[in-house]
Protein backbone atom coordinates (compact mmCIF):
# COMPACT_ATOMS: atom_id res chain seq x y z
CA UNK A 1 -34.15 -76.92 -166.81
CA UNK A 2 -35.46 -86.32 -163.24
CA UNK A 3 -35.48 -90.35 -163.58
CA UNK A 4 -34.31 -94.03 -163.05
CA UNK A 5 -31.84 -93.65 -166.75
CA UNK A 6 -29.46 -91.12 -164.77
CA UNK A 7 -29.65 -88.54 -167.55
CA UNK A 8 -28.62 -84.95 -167.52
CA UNK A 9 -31.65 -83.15 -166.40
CA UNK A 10 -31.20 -79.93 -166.81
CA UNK A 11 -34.60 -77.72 -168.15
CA UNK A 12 -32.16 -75.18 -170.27
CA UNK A 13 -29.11 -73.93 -170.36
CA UNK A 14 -27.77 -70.26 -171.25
CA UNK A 15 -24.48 -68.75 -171.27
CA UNK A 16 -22.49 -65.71 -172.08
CA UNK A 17 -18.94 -66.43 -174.00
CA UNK A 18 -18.42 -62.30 -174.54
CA UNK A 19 -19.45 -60.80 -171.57
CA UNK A 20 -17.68 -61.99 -168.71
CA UNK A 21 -13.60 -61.95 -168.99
CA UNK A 22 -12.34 -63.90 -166.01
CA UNK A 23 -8.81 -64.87 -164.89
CA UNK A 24 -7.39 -67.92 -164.49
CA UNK A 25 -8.16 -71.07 -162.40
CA UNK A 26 -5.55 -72.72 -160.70
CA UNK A 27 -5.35 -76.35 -162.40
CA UNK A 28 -6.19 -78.48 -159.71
CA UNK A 29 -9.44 -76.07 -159.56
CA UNK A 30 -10.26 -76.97 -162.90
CA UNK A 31 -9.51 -80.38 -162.91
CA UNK A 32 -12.18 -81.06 -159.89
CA UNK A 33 -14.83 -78.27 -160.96
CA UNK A 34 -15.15 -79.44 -164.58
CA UNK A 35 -14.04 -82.99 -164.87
CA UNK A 36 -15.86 -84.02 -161.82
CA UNK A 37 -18.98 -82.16 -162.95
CA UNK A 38 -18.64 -83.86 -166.55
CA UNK A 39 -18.33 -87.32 -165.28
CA UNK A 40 -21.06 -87.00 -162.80
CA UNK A 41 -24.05 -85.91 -165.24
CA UNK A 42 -26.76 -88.45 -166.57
CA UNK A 43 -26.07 -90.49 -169.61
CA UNK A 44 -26.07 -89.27 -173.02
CA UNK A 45 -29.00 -89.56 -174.67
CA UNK A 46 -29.22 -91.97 -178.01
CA UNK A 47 -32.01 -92.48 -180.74
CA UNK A 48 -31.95 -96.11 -179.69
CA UNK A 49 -33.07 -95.11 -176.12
CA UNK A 50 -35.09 -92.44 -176.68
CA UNK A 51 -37.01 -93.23 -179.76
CA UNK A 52 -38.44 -91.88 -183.02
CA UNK A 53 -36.99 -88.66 -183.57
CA UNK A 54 -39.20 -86.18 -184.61
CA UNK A 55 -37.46 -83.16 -184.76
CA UNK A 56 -33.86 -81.87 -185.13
CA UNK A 57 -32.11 -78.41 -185.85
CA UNK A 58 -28.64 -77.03 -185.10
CA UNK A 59 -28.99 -73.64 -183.25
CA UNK A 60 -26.37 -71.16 -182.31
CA UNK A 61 -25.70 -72.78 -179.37
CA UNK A 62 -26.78 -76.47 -179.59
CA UNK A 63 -27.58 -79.39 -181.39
CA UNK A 64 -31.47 -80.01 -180.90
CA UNK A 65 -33.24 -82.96 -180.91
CA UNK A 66 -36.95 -84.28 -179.97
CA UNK A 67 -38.09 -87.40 -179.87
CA UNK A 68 -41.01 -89.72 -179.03
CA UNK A 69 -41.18 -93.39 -177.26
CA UNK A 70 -43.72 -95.03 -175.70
CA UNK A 71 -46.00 -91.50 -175.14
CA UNK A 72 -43.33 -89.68 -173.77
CA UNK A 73 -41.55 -86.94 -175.87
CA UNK A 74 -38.25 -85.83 -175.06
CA UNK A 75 -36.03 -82.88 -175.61
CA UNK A 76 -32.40 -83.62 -176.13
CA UNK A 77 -29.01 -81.10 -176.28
CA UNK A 78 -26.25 -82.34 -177.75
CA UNK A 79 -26.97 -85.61 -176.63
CA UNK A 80 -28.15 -85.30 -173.60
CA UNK A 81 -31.74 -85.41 -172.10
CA UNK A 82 -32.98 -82.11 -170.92
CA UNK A 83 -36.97 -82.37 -170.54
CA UNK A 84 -39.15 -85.25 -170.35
CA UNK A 85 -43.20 -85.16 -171.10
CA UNK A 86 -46.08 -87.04 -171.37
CA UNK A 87 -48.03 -86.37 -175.06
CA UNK A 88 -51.17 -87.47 -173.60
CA UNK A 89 -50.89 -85.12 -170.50
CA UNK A 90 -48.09 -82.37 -170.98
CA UNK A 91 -48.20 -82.01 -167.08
CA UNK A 92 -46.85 -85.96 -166.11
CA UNK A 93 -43.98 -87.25 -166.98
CA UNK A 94 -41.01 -84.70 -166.19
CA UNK A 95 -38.56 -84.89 -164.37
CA UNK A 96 -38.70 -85.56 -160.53
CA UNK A 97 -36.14 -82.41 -159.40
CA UNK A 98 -38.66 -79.80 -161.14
CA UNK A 99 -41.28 -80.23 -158.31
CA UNK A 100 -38.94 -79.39 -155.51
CA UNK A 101 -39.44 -75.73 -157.55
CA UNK A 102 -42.29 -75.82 -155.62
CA UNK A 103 -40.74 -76.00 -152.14
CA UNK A 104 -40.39 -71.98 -152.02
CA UNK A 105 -43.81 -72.02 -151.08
CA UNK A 106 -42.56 -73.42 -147.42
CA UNK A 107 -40.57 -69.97 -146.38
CA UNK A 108 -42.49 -67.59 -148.83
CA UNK A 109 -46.45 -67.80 -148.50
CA UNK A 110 -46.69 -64.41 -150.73
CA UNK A 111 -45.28 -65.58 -153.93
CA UNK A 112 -46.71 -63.85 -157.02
CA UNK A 113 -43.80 -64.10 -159.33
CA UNK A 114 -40.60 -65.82 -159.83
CA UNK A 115 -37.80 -65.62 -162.32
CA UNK A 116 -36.88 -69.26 -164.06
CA UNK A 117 -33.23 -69.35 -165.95
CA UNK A 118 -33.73 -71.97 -168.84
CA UNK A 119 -36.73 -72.63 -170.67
CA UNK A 120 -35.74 -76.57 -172.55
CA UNK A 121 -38.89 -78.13 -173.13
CA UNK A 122 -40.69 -75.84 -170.61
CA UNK A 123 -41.88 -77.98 -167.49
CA UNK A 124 -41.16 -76.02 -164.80
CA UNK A 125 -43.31 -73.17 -166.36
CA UNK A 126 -46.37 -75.22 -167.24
CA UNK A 127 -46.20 -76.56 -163.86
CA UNK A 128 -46.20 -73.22 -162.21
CA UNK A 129 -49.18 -72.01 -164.97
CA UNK A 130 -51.18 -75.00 -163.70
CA UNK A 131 -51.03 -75.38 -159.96
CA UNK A 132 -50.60 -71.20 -159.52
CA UNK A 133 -52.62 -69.42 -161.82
CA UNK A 134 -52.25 -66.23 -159.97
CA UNK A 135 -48.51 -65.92 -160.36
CA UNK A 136 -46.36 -64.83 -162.89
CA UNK A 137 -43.46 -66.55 -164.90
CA UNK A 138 -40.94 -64.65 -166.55
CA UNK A 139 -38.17 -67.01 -168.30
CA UNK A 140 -34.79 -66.12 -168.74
CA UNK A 141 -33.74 -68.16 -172.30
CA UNK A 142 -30.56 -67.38 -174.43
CA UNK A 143 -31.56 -69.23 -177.53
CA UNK A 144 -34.28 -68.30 -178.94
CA UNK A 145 -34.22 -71.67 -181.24
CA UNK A 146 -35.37 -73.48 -177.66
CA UNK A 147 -38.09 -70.93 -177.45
CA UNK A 148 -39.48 -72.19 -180.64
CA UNK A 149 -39.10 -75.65 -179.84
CA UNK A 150 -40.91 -75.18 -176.49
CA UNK A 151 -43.70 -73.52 -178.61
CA UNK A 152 -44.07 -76.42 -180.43
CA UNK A 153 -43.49 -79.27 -179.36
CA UNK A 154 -43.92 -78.84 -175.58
CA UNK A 155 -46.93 -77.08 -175.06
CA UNK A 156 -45.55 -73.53 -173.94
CA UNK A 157 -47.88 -70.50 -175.09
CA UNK A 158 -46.63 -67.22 -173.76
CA UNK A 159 -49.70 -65.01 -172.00
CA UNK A 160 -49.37 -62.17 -169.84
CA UNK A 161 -48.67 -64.28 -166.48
CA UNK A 162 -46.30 -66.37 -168.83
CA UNK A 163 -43.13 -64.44 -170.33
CA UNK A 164 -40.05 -65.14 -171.82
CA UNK A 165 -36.87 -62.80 -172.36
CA UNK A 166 -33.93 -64.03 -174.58
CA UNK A 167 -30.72 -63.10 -172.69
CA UNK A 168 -28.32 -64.16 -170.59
CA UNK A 169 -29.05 -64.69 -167.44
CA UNK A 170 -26.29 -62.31 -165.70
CA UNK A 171 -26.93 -59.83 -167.98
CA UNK A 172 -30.81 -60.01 -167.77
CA UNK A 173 -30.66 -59.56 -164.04
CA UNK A 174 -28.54 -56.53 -163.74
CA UNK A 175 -30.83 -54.31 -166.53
CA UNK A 176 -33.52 -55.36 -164.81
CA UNK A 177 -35.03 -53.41 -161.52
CA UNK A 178 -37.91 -56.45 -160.99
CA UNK A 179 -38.00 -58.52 -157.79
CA UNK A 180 -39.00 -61.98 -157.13
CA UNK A 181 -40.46 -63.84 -154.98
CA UNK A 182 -38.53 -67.13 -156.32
CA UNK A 183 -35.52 -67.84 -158.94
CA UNK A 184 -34.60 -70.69 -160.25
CA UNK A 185 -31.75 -71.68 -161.63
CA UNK A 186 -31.90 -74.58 -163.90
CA UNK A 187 -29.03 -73.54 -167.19
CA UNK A 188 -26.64 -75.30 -168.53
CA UNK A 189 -24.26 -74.97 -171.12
CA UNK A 190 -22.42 -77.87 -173.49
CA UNK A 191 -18.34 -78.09 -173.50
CA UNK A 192 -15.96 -80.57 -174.46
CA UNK A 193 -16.18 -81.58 -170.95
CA UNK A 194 -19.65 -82.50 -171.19
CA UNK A 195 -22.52 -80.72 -169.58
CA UNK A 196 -21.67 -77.85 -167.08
CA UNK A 197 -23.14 -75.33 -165.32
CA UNK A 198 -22.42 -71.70 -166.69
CA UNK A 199 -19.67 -70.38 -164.02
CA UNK A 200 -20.78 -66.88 -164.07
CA UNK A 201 -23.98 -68.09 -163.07
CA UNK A 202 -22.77 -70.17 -160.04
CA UNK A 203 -20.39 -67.28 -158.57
CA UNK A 204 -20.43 -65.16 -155.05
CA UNK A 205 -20.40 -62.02 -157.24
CA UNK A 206 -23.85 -63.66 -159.14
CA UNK A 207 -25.59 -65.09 -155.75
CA UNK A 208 -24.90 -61.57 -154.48
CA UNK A 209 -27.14 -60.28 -157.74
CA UNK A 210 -29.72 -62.56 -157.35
CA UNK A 211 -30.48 -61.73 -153.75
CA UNK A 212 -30.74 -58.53 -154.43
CA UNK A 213 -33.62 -59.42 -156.85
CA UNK A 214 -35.64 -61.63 -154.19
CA UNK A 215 -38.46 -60.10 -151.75
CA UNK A 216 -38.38 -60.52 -148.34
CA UNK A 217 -38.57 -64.42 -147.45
CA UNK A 218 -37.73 -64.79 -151.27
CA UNK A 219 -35.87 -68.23 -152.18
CA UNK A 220 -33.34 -69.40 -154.84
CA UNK A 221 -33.67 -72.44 -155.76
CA UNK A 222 -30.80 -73.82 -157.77
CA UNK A 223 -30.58 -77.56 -159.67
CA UNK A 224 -27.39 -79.72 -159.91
CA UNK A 225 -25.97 -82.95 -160.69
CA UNK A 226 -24.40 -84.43 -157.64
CA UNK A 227 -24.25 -86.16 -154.09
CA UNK A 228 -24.50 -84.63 -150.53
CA UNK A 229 -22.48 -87.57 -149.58
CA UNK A 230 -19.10 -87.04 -151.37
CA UNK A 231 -16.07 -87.21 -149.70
CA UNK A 232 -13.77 -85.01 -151.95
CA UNK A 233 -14.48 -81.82 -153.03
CA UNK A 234 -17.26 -81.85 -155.44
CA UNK A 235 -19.32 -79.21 -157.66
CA UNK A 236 -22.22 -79.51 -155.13
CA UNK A 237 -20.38 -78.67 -152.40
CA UNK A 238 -18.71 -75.50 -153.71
CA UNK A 239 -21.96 -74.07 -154.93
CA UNK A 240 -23.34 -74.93 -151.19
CA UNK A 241 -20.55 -73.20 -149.61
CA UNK A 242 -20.99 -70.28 -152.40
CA UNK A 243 -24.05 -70.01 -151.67
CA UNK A 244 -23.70 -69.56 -147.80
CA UNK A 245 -21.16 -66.73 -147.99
CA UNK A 246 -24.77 -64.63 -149.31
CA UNK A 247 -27.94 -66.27 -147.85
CA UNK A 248 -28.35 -67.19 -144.63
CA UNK A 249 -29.71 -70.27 -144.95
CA UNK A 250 -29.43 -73.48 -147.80
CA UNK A 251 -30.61 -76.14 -147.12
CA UNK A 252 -30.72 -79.13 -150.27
CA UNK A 253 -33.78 -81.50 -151.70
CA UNK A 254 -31.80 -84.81 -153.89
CA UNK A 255 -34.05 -86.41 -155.99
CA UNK A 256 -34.37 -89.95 -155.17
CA UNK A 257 -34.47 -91.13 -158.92
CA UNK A 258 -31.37 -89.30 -159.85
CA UNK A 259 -28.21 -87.66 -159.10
CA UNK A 260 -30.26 -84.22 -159.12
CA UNK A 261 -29.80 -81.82 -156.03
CA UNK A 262 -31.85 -79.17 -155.61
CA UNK A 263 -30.32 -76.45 -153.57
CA UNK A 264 -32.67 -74.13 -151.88
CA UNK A 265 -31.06 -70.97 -150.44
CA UNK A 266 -33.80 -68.44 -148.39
CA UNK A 267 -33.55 -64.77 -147.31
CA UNK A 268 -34.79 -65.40 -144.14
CA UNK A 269 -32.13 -66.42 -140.89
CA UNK A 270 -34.63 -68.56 -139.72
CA UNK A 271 -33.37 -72.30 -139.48
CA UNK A 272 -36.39 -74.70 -140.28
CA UNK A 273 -36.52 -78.32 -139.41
CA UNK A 274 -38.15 -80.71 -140.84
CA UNK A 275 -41.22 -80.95 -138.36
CA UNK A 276 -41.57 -77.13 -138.93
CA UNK A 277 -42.00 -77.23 -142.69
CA UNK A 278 -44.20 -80.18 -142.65
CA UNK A 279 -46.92 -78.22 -140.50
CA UNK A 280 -46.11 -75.35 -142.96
CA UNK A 281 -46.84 -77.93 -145.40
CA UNK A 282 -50.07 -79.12 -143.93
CA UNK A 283 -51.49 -75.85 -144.00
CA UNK A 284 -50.35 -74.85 -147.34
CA UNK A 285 -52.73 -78.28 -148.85
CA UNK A 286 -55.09 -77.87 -145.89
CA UNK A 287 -55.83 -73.89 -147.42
CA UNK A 288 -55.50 -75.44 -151.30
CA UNK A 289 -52.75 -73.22 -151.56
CA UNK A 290 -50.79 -75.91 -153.01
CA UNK A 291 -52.76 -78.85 -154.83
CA UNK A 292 -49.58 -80.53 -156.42
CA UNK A 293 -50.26 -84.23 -155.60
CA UNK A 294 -46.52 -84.94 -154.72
CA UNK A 295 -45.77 -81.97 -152.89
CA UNK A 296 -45.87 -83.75 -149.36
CA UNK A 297 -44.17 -86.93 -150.29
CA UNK A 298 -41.49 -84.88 -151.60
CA UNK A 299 -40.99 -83.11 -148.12
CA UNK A 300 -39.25 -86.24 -147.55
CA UNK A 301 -35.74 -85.04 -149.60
CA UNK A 302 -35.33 -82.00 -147.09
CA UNK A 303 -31.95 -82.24 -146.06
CA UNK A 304 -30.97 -78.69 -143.66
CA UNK A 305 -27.56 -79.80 -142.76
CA UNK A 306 -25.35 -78.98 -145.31
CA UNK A 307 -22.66 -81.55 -147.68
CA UNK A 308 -19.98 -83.39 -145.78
CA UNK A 309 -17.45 -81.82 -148.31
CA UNK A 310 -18.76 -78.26 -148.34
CA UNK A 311 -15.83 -76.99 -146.19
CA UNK A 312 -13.08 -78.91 -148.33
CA UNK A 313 -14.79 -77.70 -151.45
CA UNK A 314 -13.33 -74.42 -153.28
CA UNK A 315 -15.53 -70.95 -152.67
CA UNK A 316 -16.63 -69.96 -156.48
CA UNK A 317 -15.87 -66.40 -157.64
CA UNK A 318 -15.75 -64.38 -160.70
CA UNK A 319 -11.74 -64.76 -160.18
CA UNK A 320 -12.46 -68.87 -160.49
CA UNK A 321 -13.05 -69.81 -163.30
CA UNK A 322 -11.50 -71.99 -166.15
CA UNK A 323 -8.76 -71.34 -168.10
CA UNK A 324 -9.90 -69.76 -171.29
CA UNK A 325 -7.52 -72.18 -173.43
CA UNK A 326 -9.60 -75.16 -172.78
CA UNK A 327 -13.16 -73.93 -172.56
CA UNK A 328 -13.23 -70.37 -174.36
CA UNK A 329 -16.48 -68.96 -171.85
CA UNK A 330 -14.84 -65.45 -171.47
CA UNK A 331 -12.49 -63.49 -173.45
């Protein structure tokens, strides 16, 4: 689940309040992971900034909104803006992180499916339908009110190379045997903190499941709301650090039109520079492998040394996670 406003960008969101019982999180913990993360998503979304709404419901796990301004419509979640899209052409006007979904393509040539966690309004998957007819899209969504929405309002038509599962995201991934040649992560969840990213989805103990659901040279690719250039411990650099203690490699792709970070961890050892994936990159449009217009401006974001604060910032485990006073996620 991309823009100059600064709004909270995330394609979907999914969570599981009965599943996972965690402990406790030591206070200072909590204090940086979810105030820190609160403060630093995009603006809340208004009708005065967004438009003429056009639709609104109240699902099980949101309050859902869509609305229309100057031929953009615009999915909203409790306020804040998860998917943007142009009504004249469904495929402009999202959100700048979603095309560094594409980057996988730079470490795994042999992609033919990938796992997405968070449908929203869906732009991730028509981007993938359009530019990589060949593969298939399975979607991870918990609500199945989003599905709907997505049907129609957004342009998403399930097919045989296009699937969707409501479930959590955990849960999906350890009944399922598939493997993928990408994942990406792109779920959040709505708190009285504001907009946060489902722990159980950010943890060692769920990086290590993931992995074992890629193919060889398979990539996770995993959006957040941040900076690389933090001093203090931040929510970007615990999930880089996280991430490390499982895949070899992450390296990060920040939007430039928002506080979005794309973190990109591989299966493969191999440390690429940025000279290596632009010939990788040349060859890839050269062969019409990859015919997104953007793809080799965005090349530009590749960042392979990791956050100044990743060190300082606190490893995430199932054992960290917030106190189940304030934010009721497990039981």
């Amino acid at each position: 689940m991309t823009s100059s406003e600064t709004q909270k960008n995330g394609e979907a969101h999914m969570t599981n309040k009965h599943e996972w019982g965690f402990r406790h999180l030591p206070f200072i913990i909590l204090h940086f992971y979810l105030l820190l993360l609160a403060t630093t998503l995009n603006c809340l979304a208004s009708p005065s900034s967004l438009g003429t709404p056009i639709f609104e419901t109240i699902s099980p796990h949101h309050h859902i909104l869509v609305y229309e301004r100057d031929g953009i419509r615009t999915l909203s979640f409790d306020g804040s803006m998860e998917t943007r899209m142009s009504i004249s052409d469904p495929s402009q006007g999202h959100f700048e992180y979603t095309e560094y979904f594409h980057m996988p393509w730079l470490w795994n040539g042999l992609i033919s499916n990938v796992l997405v966690m968070g449908l929203g309004g869906a732009s991730t998957q028509r981007s993938w339908e359009r530019y990589y007819p060949h593969v298939t899209v399975e979607t991870v969504e918990i609500d199945p009110v989003v599905l709907a929405v997505a049907r129609s309002y957004f342009h998403f038509k399930e097919s045989p190379k296009q699937k969707v599962q409501i479930s959590d995201g955990r849960v999906f991934l350890r009944r399922t045997e598939a493997r993928y040649g990408a994942i990406f992560m792109d779920a959040y969840v709505q708190n009285r903190y504001g907009s946060s990213i489902p722990y159980h989805l950010a943890t060692k103990e769920f990086f290590t499941l993931a992995a074992s659901h890629l193919t060889t040279n398979g990539v996770l690719a995993y959006n957040v709301i941040g900076s690389l250039q933090s001093v203090a411990p931040d929510i970007v650099g615990s999930l880089y650090r996280t991430m490390r203690t499982v895949f070899p490699q992450v390296y990060s792709f920040p939007a430039r039109s928002s506080r979005n970070v794309v973190l990109l961890a591989t299966t493969s050892p191999e440390k690429l520079t940025f000279s290596t994936i632009q010939n990788r990159a040349s060859s890839l449009i050269y062969h019409k492998r990859i015919t997104l217009p953007t793809f080799r401006d965005r090349l530009y974001s590749f960042r392979a040394d990791p956050p100044a604060n990743y060190l300082s910032s606190p490893l995430l485990t199932d054992d960290f996670a917030p106190v189940d006073g304030l934010l009721k996620t497990g039981n």
